[in-house]
C-alpha atoms as a PDB file:
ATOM      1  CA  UNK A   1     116.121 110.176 138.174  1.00  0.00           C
ATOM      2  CA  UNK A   2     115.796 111.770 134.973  1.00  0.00           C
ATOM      3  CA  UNK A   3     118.282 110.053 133.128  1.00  0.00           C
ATOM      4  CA  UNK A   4     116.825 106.884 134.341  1.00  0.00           C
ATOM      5  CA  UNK A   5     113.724 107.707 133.559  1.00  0.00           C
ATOM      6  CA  UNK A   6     115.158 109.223 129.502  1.00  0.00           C
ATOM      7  CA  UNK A   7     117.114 105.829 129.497  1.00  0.00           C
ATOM      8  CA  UNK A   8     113.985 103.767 130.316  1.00  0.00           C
ATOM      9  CA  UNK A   9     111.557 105.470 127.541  1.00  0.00           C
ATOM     10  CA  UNK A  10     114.641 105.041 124.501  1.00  0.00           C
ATOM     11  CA  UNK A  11     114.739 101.218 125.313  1.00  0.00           C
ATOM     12  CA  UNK A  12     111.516 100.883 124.782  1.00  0.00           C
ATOM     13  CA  UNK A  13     112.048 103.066 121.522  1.00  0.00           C
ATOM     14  CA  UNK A  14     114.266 101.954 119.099  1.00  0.00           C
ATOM     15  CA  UNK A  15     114.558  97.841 117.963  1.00  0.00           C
ATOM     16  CA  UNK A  16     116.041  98.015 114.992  1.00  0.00           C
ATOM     17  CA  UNK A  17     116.096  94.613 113.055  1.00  0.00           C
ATOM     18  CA  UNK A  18     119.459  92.984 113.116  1.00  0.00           C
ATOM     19  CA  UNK A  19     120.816  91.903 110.758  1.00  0.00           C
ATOM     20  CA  UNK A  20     119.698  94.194 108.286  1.00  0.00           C
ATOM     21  CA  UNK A  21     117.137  92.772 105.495  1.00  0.00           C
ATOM     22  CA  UNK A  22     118.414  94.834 102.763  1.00  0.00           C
ATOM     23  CA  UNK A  23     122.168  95.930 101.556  1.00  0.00           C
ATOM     24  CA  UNK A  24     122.376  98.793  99.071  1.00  0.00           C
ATOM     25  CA  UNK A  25     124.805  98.432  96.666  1.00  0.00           C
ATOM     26  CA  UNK A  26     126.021 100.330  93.732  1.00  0.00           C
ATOM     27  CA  UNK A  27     124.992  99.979  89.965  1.00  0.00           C
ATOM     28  CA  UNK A  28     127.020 101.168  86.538  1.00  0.00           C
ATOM     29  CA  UNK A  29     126.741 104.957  86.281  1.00  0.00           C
ATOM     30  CA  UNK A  30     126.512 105.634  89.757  1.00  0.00           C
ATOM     31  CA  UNK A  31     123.489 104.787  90.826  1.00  0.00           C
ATOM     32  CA  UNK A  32     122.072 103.005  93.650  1.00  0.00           C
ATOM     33  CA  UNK A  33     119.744  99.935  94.644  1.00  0.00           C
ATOM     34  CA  UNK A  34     118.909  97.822  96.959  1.00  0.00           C
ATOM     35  CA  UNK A  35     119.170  94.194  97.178  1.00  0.00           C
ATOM     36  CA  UNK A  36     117.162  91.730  99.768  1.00  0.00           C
ATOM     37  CA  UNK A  37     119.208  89.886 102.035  1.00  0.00           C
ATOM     38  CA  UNK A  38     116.233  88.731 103.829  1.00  0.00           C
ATOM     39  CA  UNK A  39     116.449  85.035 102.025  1.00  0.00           C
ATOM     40  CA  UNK A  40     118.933  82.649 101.409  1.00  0.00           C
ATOM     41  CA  UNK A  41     119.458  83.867  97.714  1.00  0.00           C
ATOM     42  CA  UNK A  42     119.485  87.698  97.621  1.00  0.00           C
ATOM     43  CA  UNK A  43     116.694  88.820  95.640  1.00  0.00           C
ATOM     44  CA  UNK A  44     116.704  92.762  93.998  1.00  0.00           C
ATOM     45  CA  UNK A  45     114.126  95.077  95.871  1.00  0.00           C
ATOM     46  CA  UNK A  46     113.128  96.857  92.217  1.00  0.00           C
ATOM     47  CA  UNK A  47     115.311  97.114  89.153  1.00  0.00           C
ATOM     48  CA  UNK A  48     116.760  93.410  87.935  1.00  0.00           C
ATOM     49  CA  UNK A  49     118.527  90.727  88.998  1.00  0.00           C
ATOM     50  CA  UNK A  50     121.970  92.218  88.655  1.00  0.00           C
ATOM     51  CA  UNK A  51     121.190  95.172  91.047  1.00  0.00           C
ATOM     52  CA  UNK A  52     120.290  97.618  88.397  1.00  0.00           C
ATOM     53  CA  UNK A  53     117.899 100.481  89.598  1.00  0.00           C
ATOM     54  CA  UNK A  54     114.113 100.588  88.394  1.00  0.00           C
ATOM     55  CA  UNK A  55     113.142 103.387  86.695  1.00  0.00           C
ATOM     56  CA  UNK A  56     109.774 104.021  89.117  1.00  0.00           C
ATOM     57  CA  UNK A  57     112.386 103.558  92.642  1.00  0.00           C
ATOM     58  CA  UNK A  58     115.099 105.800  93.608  1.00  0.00           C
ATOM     59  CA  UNK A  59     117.085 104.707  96.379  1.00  0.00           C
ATOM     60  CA  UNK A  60     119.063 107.783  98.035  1.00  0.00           C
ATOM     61  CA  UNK A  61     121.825 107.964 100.742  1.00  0.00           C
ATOM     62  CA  UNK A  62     121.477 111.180 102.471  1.00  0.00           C
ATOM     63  CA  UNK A  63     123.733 113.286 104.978  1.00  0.00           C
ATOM     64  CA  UNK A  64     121.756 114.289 107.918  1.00  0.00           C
ATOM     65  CA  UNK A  65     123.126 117.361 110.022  1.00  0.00           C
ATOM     66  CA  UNK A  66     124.202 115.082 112.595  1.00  0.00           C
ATOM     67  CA  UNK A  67     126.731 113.429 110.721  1.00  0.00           C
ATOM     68  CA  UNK A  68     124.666 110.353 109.613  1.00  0.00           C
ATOM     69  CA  UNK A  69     124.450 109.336 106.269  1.00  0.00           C
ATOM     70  CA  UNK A  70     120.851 107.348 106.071  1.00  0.00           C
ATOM     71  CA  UNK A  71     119.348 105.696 103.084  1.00  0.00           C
ATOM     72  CA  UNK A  72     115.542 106.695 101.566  1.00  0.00           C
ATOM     73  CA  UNK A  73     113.259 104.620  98.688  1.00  0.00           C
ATOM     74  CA  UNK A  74     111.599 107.168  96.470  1.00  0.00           C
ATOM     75  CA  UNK A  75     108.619 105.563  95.331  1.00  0.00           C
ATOM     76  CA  UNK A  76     107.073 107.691  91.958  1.00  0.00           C
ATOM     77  CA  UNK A  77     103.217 107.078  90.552  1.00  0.00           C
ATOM     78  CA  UNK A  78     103.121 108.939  87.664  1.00  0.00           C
ATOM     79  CA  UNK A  79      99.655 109.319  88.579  1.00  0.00           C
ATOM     80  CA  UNK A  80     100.541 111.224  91.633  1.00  0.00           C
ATOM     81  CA  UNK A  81      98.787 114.392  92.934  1.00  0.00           C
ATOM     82  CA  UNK A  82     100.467 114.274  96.197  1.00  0.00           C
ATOM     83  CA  UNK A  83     103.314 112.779  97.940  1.00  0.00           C
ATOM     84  CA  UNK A  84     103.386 110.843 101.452  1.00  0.00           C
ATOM     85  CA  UNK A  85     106.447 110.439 103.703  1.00  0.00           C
ATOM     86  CA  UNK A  86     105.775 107.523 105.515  1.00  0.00           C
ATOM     87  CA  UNK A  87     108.225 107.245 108.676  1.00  0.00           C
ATOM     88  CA  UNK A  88     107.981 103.626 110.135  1.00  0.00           C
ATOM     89  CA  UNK A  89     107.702 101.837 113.252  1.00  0.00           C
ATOM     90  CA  UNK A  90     110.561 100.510 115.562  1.00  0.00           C
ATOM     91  CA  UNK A  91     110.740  97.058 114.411  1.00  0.00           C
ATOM     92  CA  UNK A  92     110.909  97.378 110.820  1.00  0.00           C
ATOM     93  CA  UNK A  93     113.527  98.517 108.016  1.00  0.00           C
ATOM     94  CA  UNK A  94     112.836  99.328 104.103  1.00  0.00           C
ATOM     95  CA  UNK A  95     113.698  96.136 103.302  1.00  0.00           C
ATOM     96  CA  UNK A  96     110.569  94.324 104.897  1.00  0.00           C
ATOM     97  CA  UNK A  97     108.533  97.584 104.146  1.00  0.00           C
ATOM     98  CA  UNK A  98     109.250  97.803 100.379  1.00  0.00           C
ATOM     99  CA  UNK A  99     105.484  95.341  99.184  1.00  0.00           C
ATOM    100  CA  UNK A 100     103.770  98.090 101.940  1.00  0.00           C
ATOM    101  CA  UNK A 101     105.425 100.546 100.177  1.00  0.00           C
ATOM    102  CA  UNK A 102     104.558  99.674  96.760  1.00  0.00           C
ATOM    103  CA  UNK A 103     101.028  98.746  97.645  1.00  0.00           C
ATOM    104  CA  UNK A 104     100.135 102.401  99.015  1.00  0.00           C
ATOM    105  CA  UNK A 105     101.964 103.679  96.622  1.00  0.00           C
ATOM    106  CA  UNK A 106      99.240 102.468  93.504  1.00  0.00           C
ATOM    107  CA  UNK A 107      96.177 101.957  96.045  1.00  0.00           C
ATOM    108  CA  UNK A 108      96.247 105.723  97.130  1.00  0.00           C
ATOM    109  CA  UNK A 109      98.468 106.660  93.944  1.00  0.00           C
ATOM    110  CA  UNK A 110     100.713 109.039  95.561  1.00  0.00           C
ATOM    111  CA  UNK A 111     104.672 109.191  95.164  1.00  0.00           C
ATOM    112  CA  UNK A 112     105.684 107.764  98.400  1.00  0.00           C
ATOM    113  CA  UNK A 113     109.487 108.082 100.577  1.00  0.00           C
ATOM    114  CA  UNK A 114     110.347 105.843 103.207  1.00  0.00           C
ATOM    115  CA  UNK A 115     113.860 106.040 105.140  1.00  0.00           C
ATOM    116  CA  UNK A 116     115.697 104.469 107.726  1.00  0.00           C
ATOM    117  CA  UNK A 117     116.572 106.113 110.557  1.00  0.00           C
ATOM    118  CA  UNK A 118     120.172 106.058 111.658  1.00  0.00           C
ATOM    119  CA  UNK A 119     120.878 103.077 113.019  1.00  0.00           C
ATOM    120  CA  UNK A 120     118.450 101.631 110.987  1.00  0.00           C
ATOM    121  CA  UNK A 121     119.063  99.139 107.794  1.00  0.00           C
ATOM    122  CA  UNK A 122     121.765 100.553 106.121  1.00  0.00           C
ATOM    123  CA  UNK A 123     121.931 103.921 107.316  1.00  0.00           C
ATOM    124  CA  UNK A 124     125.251 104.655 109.686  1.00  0.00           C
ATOM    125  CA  UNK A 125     124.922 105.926 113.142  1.00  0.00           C
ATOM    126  CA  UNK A 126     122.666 104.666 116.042  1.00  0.00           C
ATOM    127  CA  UNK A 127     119.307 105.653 116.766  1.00  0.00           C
ATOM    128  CA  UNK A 128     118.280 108.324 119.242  1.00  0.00           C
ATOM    129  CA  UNK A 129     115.308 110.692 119.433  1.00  0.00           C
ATOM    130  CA  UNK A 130     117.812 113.444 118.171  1.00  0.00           C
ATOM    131  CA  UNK A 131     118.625 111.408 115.178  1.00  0.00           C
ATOM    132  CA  UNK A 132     115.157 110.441 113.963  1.00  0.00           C
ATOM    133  CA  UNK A 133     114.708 114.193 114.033  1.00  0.00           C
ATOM    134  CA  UNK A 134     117.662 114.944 111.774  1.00  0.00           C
ATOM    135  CA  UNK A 135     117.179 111.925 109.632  1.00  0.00           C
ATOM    136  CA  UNK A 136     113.128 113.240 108.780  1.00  0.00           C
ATOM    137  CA  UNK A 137     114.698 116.536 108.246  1.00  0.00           C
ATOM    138  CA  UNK A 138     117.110 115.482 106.094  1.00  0.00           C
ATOM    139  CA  UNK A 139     114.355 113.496 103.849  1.00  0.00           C
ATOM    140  CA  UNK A 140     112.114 116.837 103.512  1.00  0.00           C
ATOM    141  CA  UNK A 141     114.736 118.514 102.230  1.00  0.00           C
ATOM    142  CA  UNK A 142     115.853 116.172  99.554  1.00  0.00           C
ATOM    143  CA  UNK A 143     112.066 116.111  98.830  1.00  0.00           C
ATOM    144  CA  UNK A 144     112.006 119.792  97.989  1.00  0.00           C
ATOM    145  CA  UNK A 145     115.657 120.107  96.340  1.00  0.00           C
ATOM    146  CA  UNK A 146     115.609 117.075  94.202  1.00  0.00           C
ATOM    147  CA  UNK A 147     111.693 116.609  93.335  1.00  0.00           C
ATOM    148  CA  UNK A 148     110.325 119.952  94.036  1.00  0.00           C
ATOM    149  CA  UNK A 149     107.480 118.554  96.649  1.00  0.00           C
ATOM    150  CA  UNK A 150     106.570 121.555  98.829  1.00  0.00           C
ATOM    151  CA  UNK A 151     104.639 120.988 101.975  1.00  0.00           C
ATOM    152  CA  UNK A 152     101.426 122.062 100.248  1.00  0.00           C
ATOM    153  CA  UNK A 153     101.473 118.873  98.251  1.00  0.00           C
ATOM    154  CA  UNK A 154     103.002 116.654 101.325  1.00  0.00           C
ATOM    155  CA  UNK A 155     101.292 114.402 103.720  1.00  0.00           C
ATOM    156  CA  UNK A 156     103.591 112.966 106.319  1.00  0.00           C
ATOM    157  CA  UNK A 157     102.743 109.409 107.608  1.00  0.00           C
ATOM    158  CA  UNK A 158     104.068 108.171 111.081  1.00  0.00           C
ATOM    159  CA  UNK A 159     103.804 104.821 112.277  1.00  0.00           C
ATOM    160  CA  UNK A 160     104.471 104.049 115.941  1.00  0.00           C
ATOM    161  CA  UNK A 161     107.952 105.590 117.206  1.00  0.00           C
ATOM    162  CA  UNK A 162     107.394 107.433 113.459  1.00  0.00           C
ATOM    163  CA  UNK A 163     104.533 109.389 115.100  1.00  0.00           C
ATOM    164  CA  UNK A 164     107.517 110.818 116.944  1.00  0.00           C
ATOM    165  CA  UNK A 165     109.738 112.380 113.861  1.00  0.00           C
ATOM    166  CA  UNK A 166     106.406 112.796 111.574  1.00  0.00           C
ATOM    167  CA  UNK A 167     105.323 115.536 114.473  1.00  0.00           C
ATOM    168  CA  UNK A 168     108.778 117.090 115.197  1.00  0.00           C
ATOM    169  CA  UNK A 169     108.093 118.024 111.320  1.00  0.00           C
ATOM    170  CA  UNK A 170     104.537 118.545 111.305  1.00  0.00           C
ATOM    171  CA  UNK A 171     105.060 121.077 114.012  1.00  0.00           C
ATOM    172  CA  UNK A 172     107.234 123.245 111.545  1.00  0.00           C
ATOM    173  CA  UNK A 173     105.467 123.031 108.285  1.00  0.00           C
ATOM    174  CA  UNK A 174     102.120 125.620 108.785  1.00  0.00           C
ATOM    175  CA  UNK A 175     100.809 124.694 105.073  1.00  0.00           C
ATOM    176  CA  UNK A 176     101.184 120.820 105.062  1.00  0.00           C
ATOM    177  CA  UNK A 177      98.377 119.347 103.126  1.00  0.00           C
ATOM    178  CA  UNK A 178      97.939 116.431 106.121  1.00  0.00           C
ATOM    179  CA  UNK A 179      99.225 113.755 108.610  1.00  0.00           C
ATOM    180  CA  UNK A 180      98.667 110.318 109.277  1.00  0.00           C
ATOM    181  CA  UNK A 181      99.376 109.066 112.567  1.00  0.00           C
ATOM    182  CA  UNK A 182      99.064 104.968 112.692  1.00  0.00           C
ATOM    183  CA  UNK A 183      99.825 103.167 116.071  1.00  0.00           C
ATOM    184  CA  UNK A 184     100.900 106.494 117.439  1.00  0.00           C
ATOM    185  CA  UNK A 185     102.198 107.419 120.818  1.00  0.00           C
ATOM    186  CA  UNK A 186     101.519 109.851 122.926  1.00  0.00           C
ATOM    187  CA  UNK A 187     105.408 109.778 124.657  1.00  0.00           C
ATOM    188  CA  UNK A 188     107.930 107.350 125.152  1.00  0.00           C
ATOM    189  CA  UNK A 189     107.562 107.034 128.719  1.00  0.00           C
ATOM    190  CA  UNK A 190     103.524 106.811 128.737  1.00  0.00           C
ATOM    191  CA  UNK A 191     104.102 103.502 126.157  1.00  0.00           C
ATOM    192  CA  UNK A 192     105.804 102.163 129.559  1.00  0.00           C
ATOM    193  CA  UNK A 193     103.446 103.492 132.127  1.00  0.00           C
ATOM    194  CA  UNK A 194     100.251 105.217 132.053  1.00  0.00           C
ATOM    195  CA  UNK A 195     101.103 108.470 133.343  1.00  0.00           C
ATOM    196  CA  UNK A 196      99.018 111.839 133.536  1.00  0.00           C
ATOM    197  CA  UNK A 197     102.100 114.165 133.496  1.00  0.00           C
ATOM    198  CA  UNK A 198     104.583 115.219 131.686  1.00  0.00           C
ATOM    199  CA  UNK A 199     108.460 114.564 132.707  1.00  0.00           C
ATOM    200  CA  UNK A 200     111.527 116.850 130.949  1.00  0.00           C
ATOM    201  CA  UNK A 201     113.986 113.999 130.090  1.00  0.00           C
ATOM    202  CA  UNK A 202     110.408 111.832 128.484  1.00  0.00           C
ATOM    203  CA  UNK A 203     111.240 111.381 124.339  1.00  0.00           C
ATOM    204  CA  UNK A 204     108.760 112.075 121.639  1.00  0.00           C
ATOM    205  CA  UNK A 205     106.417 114.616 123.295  1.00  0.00           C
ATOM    206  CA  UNK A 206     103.877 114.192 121.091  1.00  0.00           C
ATOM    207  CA  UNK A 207     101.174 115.751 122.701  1.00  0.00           C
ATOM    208  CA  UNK A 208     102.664 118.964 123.313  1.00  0.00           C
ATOM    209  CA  UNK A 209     103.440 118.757 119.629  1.00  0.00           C
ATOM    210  CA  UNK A 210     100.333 117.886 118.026  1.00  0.00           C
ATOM    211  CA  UNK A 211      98.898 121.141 119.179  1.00  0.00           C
ATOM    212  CA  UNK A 212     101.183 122.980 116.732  1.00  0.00           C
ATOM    213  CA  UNK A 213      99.490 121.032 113.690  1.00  0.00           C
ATOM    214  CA  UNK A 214      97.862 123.434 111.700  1.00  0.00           C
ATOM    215  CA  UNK A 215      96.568 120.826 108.470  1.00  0.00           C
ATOM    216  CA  UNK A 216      94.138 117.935 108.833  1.00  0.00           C
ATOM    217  CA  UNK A 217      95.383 114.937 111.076  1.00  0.00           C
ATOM    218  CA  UNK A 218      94.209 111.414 110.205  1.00  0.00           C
ATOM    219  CA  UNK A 219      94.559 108.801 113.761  1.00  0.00           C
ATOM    220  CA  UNK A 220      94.391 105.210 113.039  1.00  0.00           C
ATOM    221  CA  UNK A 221      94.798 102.796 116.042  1.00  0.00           C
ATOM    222  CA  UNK A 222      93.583  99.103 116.947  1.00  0.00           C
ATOM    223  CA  UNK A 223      90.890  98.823 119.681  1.00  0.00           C
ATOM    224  CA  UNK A 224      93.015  95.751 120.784  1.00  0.00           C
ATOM    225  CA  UNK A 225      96.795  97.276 120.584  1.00  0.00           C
ATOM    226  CA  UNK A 226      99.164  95.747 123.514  1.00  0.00           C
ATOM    227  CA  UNK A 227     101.627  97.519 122.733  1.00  0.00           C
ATOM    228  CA  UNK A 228     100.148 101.025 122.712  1.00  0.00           C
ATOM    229  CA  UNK A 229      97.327 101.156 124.226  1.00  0.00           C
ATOM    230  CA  UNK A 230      94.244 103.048 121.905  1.00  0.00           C
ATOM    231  CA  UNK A 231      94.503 105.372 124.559  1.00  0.00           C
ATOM    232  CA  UNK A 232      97.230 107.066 122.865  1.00  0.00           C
ATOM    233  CA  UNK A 233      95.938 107.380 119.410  1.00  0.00           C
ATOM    234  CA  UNK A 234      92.423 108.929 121.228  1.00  0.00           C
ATOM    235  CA  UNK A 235      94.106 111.392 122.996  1.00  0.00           C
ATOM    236  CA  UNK A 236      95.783 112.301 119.860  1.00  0.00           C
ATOM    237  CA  UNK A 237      92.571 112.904 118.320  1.00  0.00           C
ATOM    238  CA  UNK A 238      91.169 114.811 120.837  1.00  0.00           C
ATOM    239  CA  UNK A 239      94.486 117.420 120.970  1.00  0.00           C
ATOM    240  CA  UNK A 240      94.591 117.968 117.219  1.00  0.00           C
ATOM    241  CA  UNK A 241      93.712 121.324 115.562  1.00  0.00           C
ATOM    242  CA  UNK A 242      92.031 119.729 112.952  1.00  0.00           C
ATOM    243  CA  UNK A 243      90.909 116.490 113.851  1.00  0.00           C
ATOM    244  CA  UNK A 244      89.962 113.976 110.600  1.00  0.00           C
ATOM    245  CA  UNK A 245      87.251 111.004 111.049  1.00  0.00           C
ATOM    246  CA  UNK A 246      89.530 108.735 112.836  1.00  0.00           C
ATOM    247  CA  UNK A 247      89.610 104.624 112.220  1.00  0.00           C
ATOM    248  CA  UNK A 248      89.417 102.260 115.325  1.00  0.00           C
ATOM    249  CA  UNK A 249      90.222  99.162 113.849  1.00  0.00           C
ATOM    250  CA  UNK A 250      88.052  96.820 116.204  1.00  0.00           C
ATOM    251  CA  UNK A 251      90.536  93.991 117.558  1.00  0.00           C
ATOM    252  CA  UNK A 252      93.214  95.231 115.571  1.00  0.00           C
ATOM    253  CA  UNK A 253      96.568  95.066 117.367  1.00  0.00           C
ATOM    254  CA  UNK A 254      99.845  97.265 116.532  1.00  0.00           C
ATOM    255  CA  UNK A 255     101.641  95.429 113.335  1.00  0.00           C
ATOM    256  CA  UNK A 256      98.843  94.118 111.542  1.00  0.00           C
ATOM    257  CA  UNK A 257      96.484  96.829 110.767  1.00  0.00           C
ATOM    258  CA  UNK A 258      97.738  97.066 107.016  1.00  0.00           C
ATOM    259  CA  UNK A 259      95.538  93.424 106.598  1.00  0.00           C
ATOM    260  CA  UNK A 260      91.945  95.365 107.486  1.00  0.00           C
ATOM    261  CA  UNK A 261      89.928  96.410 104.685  1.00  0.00           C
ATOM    262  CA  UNK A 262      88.798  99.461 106.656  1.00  0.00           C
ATOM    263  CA  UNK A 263      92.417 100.345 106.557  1.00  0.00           C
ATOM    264  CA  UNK A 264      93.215 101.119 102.899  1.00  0.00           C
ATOM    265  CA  UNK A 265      89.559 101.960 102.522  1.00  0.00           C
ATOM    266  CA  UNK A 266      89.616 104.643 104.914  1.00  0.00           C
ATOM    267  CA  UNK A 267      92.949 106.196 104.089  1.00  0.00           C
ATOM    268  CA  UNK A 268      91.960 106.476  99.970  1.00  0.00           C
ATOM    269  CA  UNK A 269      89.010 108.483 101.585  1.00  0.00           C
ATOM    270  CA  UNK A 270      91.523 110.493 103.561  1.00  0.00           C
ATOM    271  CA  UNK A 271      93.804 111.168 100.650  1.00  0.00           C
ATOM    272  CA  UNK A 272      90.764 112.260  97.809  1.00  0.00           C
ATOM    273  CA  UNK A 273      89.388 114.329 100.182  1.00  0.00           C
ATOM    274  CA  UNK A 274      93.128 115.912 101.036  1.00  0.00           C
ATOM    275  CA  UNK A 275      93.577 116.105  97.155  1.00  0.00           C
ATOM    276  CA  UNK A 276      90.500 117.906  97.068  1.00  0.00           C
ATOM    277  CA  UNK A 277      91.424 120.822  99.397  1.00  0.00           C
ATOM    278  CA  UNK A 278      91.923 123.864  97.560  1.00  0.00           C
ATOM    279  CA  UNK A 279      93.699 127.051  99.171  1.00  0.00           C
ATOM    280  CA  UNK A 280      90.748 129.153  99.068  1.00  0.00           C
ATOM    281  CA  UNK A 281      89.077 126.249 101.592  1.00  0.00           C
ATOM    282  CA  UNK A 282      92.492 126.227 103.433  1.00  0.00           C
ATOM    283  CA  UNK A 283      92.463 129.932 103.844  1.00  0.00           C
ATOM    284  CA  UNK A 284      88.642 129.785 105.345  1.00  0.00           C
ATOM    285  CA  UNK A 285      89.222 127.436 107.844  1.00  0.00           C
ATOM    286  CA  UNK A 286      92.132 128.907 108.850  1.00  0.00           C
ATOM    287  CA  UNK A 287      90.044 132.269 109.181  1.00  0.00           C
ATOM    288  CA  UNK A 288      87.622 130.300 111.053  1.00  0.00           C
ATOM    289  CA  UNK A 289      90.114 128.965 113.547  1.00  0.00           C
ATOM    290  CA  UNK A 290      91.025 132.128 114.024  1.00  0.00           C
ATOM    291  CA  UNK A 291      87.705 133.661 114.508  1.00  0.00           C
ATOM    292  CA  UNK A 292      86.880 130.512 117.596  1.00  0.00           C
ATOM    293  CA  UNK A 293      90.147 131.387 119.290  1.00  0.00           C
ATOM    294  CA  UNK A 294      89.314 135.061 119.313  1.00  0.00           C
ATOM    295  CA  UNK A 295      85.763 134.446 120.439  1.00  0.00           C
ATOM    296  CA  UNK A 296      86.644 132.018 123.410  1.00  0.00           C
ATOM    297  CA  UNK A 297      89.808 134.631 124.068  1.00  0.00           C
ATOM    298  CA  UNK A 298      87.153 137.049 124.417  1.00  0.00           C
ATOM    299  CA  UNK A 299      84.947 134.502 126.302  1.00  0.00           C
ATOM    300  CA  UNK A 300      87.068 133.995 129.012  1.00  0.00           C
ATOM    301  CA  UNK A 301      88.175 137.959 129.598  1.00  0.00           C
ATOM    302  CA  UNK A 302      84.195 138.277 130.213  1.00  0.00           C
ATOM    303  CA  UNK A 303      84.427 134.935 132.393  1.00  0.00           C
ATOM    304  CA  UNK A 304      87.279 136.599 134.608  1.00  0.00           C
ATOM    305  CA  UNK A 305      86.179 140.207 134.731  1.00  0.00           C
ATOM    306  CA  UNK A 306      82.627 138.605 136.175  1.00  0.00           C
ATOM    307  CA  UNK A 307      84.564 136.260 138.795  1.00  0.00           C
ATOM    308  CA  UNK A 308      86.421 139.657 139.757  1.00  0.00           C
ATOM    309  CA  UNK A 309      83.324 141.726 140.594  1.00  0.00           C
END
């Protein structure tokens, strides 16, 4: 039963676009870019038309602890205060995310990465929970190593099944500046059917993990999502630590929020005011979380001890 139900949550997971819409191919000097595929002539995502690499996009194949190697678009703004790492939904590949990319990118002038997850594009392996897991992993640490982002100056962005790898993360990483959660789900099994409980072999717990977010979480969902249901991104909202003004895009579905006003409007707010945050104003709230979990700790002792007598 519980590998039935584990099998029945991943296929409703992971539909990675076949074929690919992007090949990555390698330039003079070593290296890399990536080259549409998407049209009948092959057009260069970045650099020029021979496939050399533009100087504002890396493109990076990384090794993943699993044995996967996966490929990443490192997106700079030389304007940039912080940097987002966007993990997408389970449709899409970088190739058909690359205008979103750039777009957010100068709109909410950050340095942004995107990856693939394996399976994905043109990163090896197949896609699994475990995977997406080692693949975001992989990306934060190339992040640190090769551009020196720590998680103070990180917001990580999950769209859809990315809610699921941007949490595993979030989870880990006590001073990340935020999170954006667009489309999100609450567990693979409760896209499928609306259940109350919790079952061991269910994927992408995300409500068990949400609780562990310590920074500010952003929840952006359409009123009028079929594919998962609003009730997913509100219950998201209501378990986070530090819940941010949330956007309901009113009869917004699940792939076409990016075309709302409200959308980019709302996240540039979310971004200046994460900018904003200094570590003194960190370090307050976080005494002030601590001060309400003492209190209601000390609440319910008093609540019990009276029940007792």
């Amino acid at each position: 039963m519980g590998c039935l139900i584990s099998q029945l949550a991943s296929k409703f997971a992971f539909f990675p676009p076949s074929p690919a819409t992007y090949a990555v191919k390698k330039c003079d000097g070593g290296k890399l870019s990536a080259v549409s595929t998407a049209g009948s002539t092959p057009l260069p995502i970045g650099g020029d038309c021979n496939g050399s690499p533009s100087p504002s996009l890396d493109v990076l194949l990384l090794d993943t602890k699993r044995g996967n190697k996966i490929v990443a678009f490192y997106l700079r703004n030389p304007c940039a205060r912080l940097t987002v790492l966007y993990s997408h939904g389970n449709a899409a590949d970088l190739g058909q995310l690359f205008d979103l990319f750039v777009q957010l990118k100068a709109n909410l002038r950050v340095n942004l990465m995107g990856y693939d997850y394996s399976g994905y594009g043109a990163s090896t392996g197949k896609p699994s929970e475990s995977n997406t897991y080692a693949d975001i992993e992989a990306v934060y640490e190339c992040l640190q190593t090769d551009y020196g982002v720590s998680q103070e100056d990180l917001i990580l962005y999950g769209q859809s099944v990315g809610s699921g790898p941007t949490l595993h993360l979030a989870a880990k990483l006590p001073r990340l500046r935020g999170v954006v959660l667009h489309s999100a789900i609450l567990s693979g099994l409760r896209v499928v059917c609306r259940v109350k409980f919790t079952f061991c072999c269910d994927i992408y717990k995300n409500e068990k993990k949400i609780r562990k977010v310590k920074c500010p979480v952003l929840v952006i969902h359409g009123t009028e999502d079929n594919i998962v249901n609003w009730f997913h991104g509100n219950g998201l909202w209501k378990m986070a630590k530090d819940p941010y003004e949330p956007l309901w895009v009113k009869g917004g579905g699940h792939c076409n929020l990016e075309l709302y006003p409200d959308y980019i409007r709302h996240l540039c707010k979310f971004i200046q005011e994460m900018e904003n945050i200094t570590t003194a104003t960190r370090l307050r709230k976080i005494r002030q979380n601590l001060h309400l979990n003492k209190k209601s700790k000390s609440h319910n002792k008093i609540a019990i001890k009276r029940i007792m007598l």
